[in-house]
N, C-alpha and C. Protein backbone atom coordinates (compact mmCIF):
# COMPACT_ATOMS: atom_id res chain seq x y z
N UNK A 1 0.79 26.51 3.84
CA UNK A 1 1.61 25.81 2.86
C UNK A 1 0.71 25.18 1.79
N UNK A 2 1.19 25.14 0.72
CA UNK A 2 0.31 24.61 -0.98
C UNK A 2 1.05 23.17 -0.50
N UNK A 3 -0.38 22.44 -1.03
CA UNK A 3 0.09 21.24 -1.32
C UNK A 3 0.35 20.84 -2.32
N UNK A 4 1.80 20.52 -3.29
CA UNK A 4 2.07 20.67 -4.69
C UNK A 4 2.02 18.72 -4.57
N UNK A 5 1.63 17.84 -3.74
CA UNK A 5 2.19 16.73 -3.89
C UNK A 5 1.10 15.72 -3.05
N UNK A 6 0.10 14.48 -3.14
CA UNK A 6 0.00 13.56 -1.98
C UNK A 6 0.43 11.97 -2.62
N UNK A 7 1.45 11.52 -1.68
CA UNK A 7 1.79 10.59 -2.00
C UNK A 7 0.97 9.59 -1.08
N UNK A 8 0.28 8.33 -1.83
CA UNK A 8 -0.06 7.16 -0.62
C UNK A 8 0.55 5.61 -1.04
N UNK A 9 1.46 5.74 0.22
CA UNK A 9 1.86 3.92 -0.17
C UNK A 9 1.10 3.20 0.54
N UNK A 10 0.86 2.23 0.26
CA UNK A 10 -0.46 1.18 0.52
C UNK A 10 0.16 -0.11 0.17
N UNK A 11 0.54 -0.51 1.83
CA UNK A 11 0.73 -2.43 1.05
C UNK A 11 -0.61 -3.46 2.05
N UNK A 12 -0.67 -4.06 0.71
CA UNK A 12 -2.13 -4.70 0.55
C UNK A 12 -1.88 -6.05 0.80
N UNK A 13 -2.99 -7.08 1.58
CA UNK A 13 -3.32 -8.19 1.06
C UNK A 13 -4.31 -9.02 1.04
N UNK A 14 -4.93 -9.99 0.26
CA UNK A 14 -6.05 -10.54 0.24
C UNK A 14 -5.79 -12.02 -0.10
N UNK A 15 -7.14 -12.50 0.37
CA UNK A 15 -6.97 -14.06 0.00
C UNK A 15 -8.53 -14.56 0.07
N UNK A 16 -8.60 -16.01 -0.25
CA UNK A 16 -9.56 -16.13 -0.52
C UNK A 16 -10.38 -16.74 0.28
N UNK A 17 -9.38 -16.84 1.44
CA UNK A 17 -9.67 -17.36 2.93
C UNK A 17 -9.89 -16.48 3.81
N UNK A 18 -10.74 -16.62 5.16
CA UNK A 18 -10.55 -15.72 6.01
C UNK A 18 -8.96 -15.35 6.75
N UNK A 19 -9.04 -14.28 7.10
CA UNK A 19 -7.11 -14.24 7.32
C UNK A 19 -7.34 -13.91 8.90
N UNK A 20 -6.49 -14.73 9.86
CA UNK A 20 -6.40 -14.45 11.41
C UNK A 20 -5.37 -13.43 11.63
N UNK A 21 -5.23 -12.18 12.04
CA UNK A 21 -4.11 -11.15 11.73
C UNK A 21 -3.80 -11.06 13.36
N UNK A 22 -2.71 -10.62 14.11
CA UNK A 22 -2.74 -10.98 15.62
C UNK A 22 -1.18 -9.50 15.20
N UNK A 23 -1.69 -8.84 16.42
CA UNK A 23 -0.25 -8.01 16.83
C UNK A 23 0.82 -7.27 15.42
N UNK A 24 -0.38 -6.80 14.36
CA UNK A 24 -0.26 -6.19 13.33
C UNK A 24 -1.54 -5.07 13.64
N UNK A 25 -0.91 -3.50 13.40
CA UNK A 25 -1.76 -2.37 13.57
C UNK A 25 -2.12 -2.32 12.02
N UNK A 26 -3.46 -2.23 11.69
CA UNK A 26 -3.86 -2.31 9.92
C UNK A 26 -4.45 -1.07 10.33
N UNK A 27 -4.40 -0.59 8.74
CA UNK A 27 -5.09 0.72 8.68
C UNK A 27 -6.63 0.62 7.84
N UNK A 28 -6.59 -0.81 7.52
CA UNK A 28 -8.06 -1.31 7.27
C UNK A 28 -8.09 -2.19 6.58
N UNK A 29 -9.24 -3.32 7.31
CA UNK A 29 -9.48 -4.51 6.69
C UNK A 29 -11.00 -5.02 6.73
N UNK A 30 -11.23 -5.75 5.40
CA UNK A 30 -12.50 -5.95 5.18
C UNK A 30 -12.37 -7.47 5.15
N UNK A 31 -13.57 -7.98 4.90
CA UNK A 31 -14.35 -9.50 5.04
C UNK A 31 -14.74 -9.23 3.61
N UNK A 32 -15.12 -10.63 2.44
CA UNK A 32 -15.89 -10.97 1.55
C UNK A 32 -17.16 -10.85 1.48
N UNK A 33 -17.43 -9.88 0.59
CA UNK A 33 -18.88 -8.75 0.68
C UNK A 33 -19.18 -7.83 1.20
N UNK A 34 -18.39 -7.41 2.10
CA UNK A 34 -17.74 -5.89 2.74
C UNK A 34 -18.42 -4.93 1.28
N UNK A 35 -18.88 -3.96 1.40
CA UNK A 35 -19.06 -2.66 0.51
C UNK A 35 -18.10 -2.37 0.59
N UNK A 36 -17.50 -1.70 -0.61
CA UNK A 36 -15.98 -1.31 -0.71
C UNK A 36 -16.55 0.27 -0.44
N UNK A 37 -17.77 1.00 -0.39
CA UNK A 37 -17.80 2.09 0.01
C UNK A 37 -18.96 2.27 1.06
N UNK A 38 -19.13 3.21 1.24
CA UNK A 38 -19.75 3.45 2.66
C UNK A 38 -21.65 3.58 1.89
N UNK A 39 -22.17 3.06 2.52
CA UNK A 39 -23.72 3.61 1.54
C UNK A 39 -23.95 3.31 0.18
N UNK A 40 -22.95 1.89 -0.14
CA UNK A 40 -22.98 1.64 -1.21
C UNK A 40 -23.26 0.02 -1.56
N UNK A 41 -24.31 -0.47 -1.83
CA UNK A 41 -24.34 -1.75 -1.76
C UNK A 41 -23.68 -2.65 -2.97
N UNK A 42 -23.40 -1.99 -4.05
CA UNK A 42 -23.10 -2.38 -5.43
C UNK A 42 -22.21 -2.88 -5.47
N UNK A 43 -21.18 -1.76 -4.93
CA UNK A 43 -19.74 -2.50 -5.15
C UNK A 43 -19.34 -3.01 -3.79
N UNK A 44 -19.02 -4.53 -4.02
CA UNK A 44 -18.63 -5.26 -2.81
C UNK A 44 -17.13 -6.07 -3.20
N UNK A 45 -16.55 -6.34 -1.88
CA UNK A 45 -15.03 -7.15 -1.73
C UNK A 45 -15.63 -8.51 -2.30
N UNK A 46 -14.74 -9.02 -2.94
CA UNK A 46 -14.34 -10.32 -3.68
C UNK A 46 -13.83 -11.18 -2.88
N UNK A 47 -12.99 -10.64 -1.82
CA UNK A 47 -12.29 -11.54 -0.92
C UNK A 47 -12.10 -10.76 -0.11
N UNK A 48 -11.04 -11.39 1.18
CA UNK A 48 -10.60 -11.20 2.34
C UNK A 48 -9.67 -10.44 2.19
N UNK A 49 -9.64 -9.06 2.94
CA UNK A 49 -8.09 -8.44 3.12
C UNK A 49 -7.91 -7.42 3.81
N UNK A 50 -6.71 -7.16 3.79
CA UNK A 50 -6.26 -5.73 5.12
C UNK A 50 -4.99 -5.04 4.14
N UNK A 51 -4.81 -3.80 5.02
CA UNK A 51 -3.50 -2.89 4.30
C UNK A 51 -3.18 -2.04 5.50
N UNK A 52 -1.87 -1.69 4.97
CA UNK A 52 -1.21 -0.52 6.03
C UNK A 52 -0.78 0.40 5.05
N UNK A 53 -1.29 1.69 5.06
CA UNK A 53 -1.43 2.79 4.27
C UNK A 53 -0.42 3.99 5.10
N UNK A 54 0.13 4.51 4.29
CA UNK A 54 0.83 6.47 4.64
C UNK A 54 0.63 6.79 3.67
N UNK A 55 0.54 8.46 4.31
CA UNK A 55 0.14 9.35 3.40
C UNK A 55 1.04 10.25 3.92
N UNK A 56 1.61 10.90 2.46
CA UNK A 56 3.18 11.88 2.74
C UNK A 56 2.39 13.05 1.86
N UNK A 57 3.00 14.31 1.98
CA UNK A 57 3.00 15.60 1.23
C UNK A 57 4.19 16.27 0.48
N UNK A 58 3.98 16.66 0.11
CA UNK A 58 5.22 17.74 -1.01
C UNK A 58 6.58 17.00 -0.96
N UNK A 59 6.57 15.61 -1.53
CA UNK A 59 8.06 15.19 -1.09
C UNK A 59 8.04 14.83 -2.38
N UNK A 60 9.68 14.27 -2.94
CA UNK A 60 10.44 14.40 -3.80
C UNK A 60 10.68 12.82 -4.57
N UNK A 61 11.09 12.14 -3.22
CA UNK A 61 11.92 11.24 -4.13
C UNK A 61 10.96 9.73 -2.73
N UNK A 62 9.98 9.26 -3.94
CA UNK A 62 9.40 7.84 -3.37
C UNK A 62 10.45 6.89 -2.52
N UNK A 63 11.64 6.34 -3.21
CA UNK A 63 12.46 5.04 -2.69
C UNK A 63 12.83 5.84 -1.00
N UNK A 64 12.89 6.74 -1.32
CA UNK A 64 13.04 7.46 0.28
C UNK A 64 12.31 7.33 1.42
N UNK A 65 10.37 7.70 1.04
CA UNK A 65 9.55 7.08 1.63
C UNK A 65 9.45 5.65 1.81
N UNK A 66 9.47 4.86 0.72
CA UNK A 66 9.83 3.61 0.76
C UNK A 66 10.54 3.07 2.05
N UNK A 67 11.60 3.45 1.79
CA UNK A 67 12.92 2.95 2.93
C UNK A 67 12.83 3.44 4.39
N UNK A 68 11.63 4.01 5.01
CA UNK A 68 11.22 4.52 6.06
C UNK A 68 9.82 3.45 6.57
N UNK A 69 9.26 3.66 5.09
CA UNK A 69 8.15 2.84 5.57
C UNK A 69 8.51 1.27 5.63
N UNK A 70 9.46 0.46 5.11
CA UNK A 70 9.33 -1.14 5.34
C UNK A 70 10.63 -1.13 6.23
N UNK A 71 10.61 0.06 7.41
CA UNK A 71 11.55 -0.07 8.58
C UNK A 71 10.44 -0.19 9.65
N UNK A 72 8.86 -0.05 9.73
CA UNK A 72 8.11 0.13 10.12
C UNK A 72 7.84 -1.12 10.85
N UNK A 73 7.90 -1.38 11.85
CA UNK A 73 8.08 -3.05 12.67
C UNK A 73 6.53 -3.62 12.07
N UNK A 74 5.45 -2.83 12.12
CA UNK A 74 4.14 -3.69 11.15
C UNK A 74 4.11 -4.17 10.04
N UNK A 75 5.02 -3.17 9.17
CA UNK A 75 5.34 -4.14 8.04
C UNK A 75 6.36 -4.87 7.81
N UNK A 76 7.24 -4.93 8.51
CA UNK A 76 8.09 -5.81 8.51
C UNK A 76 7.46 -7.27 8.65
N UNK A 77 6.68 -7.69 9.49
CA UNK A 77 5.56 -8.58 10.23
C UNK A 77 4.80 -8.53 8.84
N UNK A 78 4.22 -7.82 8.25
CA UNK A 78 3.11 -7.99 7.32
C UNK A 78 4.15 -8.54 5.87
N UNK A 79 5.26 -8.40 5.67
CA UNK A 79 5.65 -8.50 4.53
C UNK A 79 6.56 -10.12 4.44
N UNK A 80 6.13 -10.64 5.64
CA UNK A 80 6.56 -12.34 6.17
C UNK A 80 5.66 -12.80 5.94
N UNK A 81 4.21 -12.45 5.70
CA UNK A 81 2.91 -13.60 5.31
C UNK A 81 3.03 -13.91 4.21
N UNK A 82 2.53 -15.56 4.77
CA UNK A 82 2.38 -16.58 3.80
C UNK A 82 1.26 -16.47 3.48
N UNK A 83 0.44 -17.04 2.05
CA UNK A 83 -0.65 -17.54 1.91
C UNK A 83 -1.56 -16.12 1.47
N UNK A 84 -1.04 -15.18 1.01
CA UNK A 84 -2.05 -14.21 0.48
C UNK A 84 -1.30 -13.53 -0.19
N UNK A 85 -2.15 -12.79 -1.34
CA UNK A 85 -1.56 -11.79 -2.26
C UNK A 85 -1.54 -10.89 -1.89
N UNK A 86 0.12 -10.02 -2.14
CA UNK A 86 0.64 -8.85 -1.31
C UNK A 86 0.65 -7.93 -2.49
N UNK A 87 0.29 -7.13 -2.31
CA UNK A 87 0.12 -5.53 -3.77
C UNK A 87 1.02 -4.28 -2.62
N UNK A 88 1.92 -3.45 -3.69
CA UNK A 88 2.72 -2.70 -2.87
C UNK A 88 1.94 -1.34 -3.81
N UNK A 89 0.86 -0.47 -3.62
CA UNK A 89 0.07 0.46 -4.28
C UNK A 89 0.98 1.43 -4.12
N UNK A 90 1.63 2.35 -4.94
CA UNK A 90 1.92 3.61 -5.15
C UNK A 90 0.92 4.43 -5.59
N UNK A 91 0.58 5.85 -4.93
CA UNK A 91 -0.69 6.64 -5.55
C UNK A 91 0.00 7.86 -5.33
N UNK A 92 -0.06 8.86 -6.30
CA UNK A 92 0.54 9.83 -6.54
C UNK A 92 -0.53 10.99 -6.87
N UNK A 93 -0.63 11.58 -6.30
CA UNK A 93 -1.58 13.10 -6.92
C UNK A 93 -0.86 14.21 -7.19
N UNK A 94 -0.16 14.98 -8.30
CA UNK A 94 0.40 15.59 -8.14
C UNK A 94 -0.16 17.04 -9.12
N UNK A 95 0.03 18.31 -8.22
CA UNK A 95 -0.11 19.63 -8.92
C UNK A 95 0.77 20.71 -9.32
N UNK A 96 2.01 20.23 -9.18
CA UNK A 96 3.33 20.92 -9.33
C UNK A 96 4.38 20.31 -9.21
N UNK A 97 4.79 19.15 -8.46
CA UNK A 97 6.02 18.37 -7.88
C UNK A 97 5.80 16.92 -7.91
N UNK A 98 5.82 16.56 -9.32
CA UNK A 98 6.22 14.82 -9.40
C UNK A 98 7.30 14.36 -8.78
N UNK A 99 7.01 13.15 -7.60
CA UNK A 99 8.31 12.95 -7.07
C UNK A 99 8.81 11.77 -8.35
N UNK A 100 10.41 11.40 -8.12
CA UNK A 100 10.74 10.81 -8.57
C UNK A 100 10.26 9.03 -8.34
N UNK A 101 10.06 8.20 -9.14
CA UNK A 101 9.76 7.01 -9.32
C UNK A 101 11.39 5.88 -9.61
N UNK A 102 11.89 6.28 -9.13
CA UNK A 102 12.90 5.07 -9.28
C UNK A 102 13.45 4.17 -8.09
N UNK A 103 13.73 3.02 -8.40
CA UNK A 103 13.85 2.30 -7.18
C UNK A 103 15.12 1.72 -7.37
N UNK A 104 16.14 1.27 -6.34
CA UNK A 104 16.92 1.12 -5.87
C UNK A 104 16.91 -0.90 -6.34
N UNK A 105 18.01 -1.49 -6.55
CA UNK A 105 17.92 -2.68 -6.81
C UNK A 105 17.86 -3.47 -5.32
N UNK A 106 18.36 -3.00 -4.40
CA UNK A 106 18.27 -3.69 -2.90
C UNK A 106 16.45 -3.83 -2.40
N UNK A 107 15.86 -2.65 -3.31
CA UNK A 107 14.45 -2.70 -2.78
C UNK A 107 13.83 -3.62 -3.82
N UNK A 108 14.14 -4.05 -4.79
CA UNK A 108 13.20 -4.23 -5.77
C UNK A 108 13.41 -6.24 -5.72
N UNK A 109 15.23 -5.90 -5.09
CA UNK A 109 15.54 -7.57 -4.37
C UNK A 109 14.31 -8.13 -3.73
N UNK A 110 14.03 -7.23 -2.51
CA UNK A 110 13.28 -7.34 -1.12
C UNK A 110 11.72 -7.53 -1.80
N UNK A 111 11.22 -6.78 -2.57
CA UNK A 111 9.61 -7.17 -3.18
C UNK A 111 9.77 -8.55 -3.73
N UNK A 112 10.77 -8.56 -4.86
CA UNK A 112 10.65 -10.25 -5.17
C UNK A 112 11.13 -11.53 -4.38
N UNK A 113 12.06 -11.24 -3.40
CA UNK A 113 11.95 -12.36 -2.47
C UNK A 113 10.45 -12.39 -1.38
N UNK A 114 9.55 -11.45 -1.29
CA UNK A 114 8.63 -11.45 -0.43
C UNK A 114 7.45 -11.26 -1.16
N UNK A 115 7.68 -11.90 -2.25
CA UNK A 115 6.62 -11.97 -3.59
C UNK A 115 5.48 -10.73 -3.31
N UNK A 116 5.87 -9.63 -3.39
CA UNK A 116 4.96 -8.31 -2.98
C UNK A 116 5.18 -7.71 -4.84
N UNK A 117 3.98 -7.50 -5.17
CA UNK A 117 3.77 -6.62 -6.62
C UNK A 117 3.67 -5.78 -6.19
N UNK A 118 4.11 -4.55 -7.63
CA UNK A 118 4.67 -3.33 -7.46
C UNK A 118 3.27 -2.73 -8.32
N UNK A 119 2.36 -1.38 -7.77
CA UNK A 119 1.56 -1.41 -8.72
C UNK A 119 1.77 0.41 -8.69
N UNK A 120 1.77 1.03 -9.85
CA UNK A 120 1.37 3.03 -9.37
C UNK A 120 0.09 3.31 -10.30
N UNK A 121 -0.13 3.95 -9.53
CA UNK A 121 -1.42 5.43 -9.95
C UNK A 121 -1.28 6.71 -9.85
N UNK A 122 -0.62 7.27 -11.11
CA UNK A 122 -0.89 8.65 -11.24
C UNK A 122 -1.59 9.54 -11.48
N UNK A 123 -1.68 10.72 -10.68
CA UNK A 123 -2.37 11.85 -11.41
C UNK A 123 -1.80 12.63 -11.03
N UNK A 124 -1.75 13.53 -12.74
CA UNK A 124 -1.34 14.87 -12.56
C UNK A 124 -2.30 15.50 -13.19
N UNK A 125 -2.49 16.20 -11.84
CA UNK A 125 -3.94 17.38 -11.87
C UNK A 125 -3.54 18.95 -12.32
């Protein structure tokens, strides 16, 4: 199968404190001065933070993924913290099949009561 599509949602957060995380599965978290790459001393974390990341293929319509992923009992738990800045990353790579970008007002309710920013990155390759 061609991959015409990789979608990655990524919700993020950081602070400027160390963060105690307990009975949340992260898909990765760094400490302040962490190398943000592997063998790389240059670029380093600013602050404290963790994320829970998916990665989807050849799909169509984001609010769909969306509505699967914040049924996800980790983020449900992750999207109740207090005290750190929450980034909701959309990343899109696409070579044939832009999914659709529109969101639903029940979801866009749920980011601003749980003060989570909405951020995308496209490419079409």
């Amino acid at each position: 199968m061609v991959c015409k599509n990789e979608i990655f949602i990524i919700l993020r957060a950081t602070s400027d404190k160390e963060i105690d995380i307990k009975d949340i599965n992260l898909s990765k978290i760094w400490k302040k001065g962490d190398n943000k790459l592997p063998n790389n001393n240059v670029l380093k974390h600013h602050n404290f933070g963790f994320e829970i990341s998916k990665k989807y293929y050849n799909k169509l319509d984001v609010q769909e993924l969306l509505n699967g992923f914040f049924n996800d009992r980790d983020v449900k738990i992750f999207t109740k913290l207090d005290f750190v800045h929450k980034v909701l990353l959309i990343v899109v790579y696409s070579w044939d099949m832009l999914p659709t970008l529109n969101y639903n007002s029940k979801f866009l309710k749920f980011i601003g009561e749980h003060d989570i920013k909405l951020s995308h990155d496209l490419y079409i390759l």
